[in-house]
Protein backbone atom coordinates (compact mmCIF):
# COMPACT_ATOMS: atom_id res chain seq x y z
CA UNK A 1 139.27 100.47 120.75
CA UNK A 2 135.93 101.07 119.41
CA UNK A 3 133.03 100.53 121.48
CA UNK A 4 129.64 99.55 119.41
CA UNK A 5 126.52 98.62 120.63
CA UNK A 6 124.33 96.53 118.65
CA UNK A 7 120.57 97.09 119.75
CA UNK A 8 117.91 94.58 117.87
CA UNK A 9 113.91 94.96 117.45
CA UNK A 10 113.27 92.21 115.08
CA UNK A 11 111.90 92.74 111.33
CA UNK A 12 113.19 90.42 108.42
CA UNK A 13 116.43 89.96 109.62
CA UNK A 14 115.94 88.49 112.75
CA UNK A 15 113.48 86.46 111.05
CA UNK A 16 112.20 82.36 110.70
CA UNK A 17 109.34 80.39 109.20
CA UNK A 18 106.39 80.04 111.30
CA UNK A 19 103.40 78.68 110.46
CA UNK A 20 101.85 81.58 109.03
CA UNK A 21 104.85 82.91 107.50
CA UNK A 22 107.70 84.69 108.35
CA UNK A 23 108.40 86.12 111.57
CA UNK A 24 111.08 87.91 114.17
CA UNK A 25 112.07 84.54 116.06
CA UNK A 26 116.31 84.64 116.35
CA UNK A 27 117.99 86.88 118.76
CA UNK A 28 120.93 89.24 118.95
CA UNK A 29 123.61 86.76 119.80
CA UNK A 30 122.11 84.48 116.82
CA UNK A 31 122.79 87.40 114.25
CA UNK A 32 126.01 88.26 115.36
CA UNK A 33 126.87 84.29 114.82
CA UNK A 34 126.61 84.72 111.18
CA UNK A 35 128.96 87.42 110.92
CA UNK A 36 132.51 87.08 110.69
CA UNK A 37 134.87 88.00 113.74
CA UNK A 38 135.47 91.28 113.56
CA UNK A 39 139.57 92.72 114.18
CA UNK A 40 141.19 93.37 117.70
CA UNK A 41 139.92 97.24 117.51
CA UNK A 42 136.71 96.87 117.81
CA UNK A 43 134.50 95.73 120.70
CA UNK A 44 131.17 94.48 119.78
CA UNK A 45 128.18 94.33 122.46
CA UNK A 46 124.69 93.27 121.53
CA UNK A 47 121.01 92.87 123.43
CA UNK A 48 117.57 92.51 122.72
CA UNK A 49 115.24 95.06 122.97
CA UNK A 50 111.81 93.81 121.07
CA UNK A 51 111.44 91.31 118.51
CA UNK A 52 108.64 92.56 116.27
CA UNK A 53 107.94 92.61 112.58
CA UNK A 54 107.98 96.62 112.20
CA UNK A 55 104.43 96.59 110.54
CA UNK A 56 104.09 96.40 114.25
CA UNK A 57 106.40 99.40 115.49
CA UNK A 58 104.72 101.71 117.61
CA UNK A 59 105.72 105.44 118.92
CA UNK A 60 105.89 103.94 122.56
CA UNK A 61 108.49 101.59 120.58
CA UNK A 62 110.33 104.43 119.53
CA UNK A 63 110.61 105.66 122.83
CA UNK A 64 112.69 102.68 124.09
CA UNK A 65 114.63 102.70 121.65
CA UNK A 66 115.84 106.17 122.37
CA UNK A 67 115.82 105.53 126.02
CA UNK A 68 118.16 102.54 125.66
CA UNK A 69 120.75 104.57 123.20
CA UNK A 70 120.32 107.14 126.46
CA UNK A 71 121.04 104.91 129.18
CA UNK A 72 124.21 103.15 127.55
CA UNK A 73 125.42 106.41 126.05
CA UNK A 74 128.46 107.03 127.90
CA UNK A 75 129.38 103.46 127.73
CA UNK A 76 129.49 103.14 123.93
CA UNK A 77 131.37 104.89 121.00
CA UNK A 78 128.41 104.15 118.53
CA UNK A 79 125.20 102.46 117.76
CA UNK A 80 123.41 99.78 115.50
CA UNK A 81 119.96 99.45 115.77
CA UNK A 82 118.76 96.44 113.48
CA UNK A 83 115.19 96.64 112.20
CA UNK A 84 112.41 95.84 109.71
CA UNK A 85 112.28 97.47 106.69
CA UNK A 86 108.57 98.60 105.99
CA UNK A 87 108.90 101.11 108.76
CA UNK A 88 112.20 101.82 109.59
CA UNK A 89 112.09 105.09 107.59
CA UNK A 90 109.41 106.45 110.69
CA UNK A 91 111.39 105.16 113.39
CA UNK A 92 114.82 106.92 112.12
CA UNK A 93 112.97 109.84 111.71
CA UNK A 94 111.46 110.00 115.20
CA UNK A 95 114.80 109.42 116.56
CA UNK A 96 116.82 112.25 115.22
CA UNK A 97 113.96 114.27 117.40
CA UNK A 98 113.73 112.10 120.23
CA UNK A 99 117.75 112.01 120.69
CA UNK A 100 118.94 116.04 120.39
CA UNK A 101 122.62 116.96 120.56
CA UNK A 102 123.53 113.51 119.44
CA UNK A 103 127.92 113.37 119.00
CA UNK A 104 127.94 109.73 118.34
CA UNK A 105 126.58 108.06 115.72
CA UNK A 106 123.28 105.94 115.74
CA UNK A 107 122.87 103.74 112.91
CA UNK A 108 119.45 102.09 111.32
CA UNK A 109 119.98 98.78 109.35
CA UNK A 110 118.13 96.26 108.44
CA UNK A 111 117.59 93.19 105.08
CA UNK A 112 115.40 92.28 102.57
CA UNK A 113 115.83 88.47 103.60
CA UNK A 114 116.70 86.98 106.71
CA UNK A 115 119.84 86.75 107.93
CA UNK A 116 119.67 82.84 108.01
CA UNK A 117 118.55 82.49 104.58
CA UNK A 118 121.82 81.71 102.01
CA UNK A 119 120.96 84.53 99.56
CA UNK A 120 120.56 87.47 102.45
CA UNK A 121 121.59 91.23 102.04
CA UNK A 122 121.76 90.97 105.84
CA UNK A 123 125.60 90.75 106.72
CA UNK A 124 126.40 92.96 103.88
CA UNK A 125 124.34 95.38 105.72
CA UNK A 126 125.32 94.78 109.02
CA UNK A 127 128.59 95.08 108.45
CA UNK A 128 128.45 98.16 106.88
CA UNK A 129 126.18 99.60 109.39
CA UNK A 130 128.99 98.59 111.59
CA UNK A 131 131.77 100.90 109.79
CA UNK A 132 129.74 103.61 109.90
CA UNK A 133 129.20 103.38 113.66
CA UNK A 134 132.79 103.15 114.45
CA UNK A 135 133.11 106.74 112.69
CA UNK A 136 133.45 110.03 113.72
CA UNK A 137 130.02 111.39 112.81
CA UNK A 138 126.87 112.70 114.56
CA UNK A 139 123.05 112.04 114.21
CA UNK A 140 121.02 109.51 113.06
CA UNK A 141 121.72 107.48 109.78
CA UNK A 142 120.10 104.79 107.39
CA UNK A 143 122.75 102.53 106.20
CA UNK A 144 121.14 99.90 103.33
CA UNK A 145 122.70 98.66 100.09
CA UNK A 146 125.85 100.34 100.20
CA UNK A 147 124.31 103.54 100.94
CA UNK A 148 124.49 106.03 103.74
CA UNK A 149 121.07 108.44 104.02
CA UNK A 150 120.62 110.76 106.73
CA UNK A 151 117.65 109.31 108.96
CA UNK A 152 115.05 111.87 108.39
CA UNK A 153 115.49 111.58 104.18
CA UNK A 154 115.31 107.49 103.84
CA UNK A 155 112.07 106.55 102.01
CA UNK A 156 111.50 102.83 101.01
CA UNK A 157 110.52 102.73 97.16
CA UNK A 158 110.83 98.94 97.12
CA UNK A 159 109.06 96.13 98.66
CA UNK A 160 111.31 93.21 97.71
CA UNK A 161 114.60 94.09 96.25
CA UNK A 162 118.10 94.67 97.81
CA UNK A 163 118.49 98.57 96.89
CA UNK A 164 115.13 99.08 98.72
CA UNK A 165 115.99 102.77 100.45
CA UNK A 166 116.24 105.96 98.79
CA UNK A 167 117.53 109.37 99.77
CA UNK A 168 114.64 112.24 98.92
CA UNK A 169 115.37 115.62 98.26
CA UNK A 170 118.87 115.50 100.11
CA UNK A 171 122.23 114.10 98.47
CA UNK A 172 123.90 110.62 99.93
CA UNK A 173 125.70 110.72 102.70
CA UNK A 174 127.96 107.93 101.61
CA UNK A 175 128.71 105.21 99.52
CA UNK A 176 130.30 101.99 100.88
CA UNK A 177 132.55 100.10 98.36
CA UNK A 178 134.32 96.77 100.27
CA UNK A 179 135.28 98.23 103.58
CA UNK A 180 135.80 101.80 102.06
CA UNK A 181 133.66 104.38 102.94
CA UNK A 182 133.38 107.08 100.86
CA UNK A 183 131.58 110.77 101.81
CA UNK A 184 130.07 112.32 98.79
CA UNK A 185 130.37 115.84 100.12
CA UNK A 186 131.85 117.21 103.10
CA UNK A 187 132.15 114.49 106.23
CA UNK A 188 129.05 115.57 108.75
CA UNK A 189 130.42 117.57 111.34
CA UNK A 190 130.36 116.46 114.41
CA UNK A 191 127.77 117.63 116.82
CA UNK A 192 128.98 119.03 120.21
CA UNK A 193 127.29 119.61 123.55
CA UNK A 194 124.64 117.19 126.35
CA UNK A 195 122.75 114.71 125.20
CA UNK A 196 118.81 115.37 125.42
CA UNK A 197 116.26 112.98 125.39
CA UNK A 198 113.07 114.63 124.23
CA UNK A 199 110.49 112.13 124.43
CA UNK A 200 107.62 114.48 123.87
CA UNK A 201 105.19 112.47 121.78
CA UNK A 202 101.74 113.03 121.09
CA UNK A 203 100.62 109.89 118.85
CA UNK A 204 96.97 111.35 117.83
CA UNK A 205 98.02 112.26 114.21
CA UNK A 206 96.07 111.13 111.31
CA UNK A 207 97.85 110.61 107.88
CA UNK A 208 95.55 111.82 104.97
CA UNK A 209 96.16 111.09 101.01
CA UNK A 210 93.59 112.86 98.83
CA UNK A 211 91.82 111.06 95.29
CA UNK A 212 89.26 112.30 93.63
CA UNK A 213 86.31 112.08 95.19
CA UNK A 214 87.43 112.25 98.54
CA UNK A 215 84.54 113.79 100.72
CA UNK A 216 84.42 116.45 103.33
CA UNK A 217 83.34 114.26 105.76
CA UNK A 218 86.24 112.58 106.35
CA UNK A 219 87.51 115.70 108.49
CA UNK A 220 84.76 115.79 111.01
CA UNK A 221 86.18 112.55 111.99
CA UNK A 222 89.56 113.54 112.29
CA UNK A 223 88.55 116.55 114.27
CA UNK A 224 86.66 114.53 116.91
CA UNK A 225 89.51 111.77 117.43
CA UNK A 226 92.66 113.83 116.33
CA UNK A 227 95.08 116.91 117.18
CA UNK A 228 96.75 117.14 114.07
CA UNK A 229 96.58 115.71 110.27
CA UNK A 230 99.22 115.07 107.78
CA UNK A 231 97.23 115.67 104.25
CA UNK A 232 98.98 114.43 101.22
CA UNK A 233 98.17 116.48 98.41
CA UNK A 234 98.44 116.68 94.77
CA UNK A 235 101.58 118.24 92.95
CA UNK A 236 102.66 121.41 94.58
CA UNK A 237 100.13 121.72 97.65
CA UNK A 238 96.45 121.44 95.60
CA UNK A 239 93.80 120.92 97.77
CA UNK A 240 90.06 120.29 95.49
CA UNK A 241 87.90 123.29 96.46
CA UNK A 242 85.23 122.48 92.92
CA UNK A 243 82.47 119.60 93.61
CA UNK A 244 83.92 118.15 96.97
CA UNK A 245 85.06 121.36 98.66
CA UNK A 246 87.58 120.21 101.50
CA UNK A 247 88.90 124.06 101.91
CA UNK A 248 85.67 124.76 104.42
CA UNK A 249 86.46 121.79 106.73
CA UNK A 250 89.97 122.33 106.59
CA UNK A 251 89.77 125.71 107.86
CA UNK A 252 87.04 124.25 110.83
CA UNK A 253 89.75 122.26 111.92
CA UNK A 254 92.07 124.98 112.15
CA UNK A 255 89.55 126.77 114.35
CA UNK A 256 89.26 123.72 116.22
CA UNK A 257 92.81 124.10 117.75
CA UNK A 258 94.07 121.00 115.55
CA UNK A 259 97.68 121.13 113.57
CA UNK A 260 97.27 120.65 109.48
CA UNK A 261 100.46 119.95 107.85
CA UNK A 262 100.11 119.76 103.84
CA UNK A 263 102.52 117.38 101.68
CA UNK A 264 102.49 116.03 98.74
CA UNK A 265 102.11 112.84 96.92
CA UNK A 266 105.10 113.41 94.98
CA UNK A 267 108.30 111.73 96.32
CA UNK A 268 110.34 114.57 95.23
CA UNK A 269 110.75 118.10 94.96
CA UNK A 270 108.01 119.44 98.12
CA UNK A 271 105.41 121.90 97.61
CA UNK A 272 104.97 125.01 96.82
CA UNK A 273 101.44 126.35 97.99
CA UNK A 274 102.08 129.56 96.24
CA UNK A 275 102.57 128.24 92.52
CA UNK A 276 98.42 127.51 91.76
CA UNK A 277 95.34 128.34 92.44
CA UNK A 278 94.25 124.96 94.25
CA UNK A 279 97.54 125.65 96.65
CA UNK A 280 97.09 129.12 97.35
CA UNK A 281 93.86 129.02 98.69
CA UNK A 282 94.73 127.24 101.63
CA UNK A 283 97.69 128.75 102.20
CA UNK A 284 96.94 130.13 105.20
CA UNK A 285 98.21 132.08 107.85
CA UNK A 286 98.26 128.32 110.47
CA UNK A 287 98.42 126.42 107.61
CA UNK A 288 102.00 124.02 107.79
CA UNK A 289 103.93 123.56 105.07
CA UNK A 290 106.03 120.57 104.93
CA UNK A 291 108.32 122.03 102.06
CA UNK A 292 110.48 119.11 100.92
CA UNK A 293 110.19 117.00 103.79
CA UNK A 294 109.02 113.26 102.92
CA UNK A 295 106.41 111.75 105.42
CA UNK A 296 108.53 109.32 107.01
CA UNK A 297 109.73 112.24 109.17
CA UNK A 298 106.57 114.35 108.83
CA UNK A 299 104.43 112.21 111.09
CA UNK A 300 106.59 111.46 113.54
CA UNK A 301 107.83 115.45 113.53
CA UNK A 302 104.26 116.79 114.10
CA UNK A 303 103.88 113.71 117.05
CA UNK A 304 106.90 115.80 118.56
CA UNK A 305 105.94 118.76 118.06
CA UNK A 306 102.28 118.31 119.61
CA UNK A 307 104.38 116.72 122.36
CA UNK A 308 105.73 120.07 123.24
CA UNK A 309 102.16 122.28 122.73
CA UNK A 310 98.65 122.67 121.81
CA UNK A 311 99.32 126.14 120.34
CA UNK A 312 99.20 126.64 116.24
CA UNK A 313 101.33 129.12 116.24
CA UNK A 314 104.43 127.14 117.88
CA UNK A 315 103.61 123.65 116.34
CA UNK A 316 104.15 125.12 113.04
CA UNK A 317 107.22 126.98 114.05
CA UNK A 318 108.73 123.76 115.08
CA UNK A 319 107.99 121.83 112.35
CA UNK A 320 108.97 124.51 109.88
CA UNK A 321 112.05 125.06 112.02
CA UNK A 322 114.96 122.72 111.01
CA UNK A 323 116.63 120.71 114.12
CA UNK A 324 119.78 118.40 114.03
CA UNK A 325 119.88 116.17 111.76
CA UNK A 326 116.23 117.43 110.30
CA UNK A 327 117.74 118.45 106.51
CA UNK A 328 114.83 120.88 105.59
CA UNK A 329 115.45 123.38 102.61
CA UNK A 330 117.97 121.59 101.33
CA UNK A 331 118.86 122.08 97.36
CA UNK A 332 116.66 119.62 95.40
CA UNK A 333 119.64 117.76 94.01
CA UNK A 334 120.64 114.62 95.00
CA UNK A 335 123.37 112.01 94.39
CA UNK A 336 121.92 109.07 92.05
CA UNK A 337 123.43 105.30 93.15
């Protein structure tokens, strides 16, 4: 007999009018009433952990999340972890570092509409997060719309319809048709060995998206207040050095002892600092590259990895080194749903 349990944190699905809108109001034992009774095989244990609209998540949040999953992990054959949409891509990303030599598998759901509400993609979801927990997988996985994404790829591209979640730069995992679910590649192998709960987080990252016009300024801030910096870039890697010449200040903070990770604005495909002009010039010897990594699992990546050390040198070898469930350098090809 299967042994799931079903962890909630509030977000749209667990939520109710108020009088300023929605918000998380119903708890664990309220969502599980409006799903149907599941078969002999399968024993289904909830609890409530937070009950927060995830505009609201927090690292520290993050944190009991993977200390719960810790706790009750001999006790349970999988996990469900219900939770609001607008950051859940963060929050499975932080928790394939947090949680290392996972053999189980933790799942991240979530809806579009409340669970209450007639017209929800909530028990569809639920249920299908469900199936996926009762298999014999490893790591950390998005299940939404029918789909199966591995929980440091799932990027929200919509903010109010069903098929919300995509998987960047890595294929599917899965597809769920009815109670079917069907791997589009190989079945991910199952991890062996102890548990580890790394909860080496340093939350003083700034997140950085260049336009044009964007001064220098802005980094003598971040320098002051911050030990590392995510900057989205344009294309490939281009940083403007013409005009408004960010390469000077970007190489101060380097000096400075503080971790500079360059993405891009693109959704898909990474960077490649080597291709122009604009992106070879900082391309640097500290400099981070984020490759094809999406920020949803940048940020909270470079909060581990400043977790661990102040030293340049081994913050970019973690975050350019590839841990479970962390699908860096993968083929740019993925499977369209």
């Amino acid at each position: 007999m299967k042994r799931i349990l079903l962890i909630t944190t509030g977000g749209t699905i667990a939520s109710v009018e108020g009088k300023n809108g929605l918000t998380p109001g119903i708890s664990d034992k309220d969502i599980l009433g409006y799903l149907p009774e599941f078969k002999e095989e399968l024993l289904l244990h909830s609890m409530v952990l937070m009950n927060v609209d995830s505009t609201n998540m927090q690292p520290e949040y993050w944190l009991e999340i993977a200390q719960t999953i810790y706790n009750k992990y001999d006790q349970y054959d999988g996990f469900v972890i219900t939770h609001g949409t607008d950051t859940l891509g963060y929050t499975s990303a932080a928790l394939s570092y947090i949680l290392q030599n996972l053999a189980k598998p933790v799942i991240v759901t979530g809806s579009m509409v409340p669970i209450s509400y007639w017209e929800t993609d909530a028990r569809k979801n639920m249920m299908n997060a469900i199936r996926v927990a009762c298999e014999s997988i490893s790591g950390v996985y998005v299940v939404f719309d029918g789909k199966v994404i591995s929980g440091t790829r799932a990027v929200k591209v919509k903010s109010k319809s069903n098929n919300a979640f995509r998987s960047i730069n890595c294929p599917y995992i899965a597809r769920i048709d009815g109670s079917e679910i069907n791997y589009l590649g190989n079945t991910p192998v199952k991890q062996k060995g102890t548990l580890k709960l790394d909860t080496s987080i340093c939350s003083n990252v700034f997140l950085l998206k260049l336009y044009p016009g964007i001064t220098p300024d802005i980094f003598d801030y971040i320098k002051q207040s911050y030990r590392g910096v995510v900057i989205e870039s344009y294309g490939n890697g281009g940083i403007p050095f013409e005009k408004r010449n960010l390469l000077p200040k970007i190489n101060e903070l380097i000096e400075a002892g503080i971790a500079v990770v360059i993405t891009t604005q693109c959704l898909e495909e990474g960077t490649d600092l080597q291709k122009y002009e604009v992106g070879r010039k900082i391309s640097k010897k500290l400099i981070i590259s984020s490759r094809d990594m999406n920020t949803e699992a940048i940020v909270p990546k470079l909060m581990w990895a400043l977790g661990k050390t102040s030293n340049l040198d081994q913050v970019k070898k973690i975050m350019e080194t590839p841990v479970a469930n962390d699908l860096q350098n993968q083929e740019n090809t993925w499977a369209v749903l």
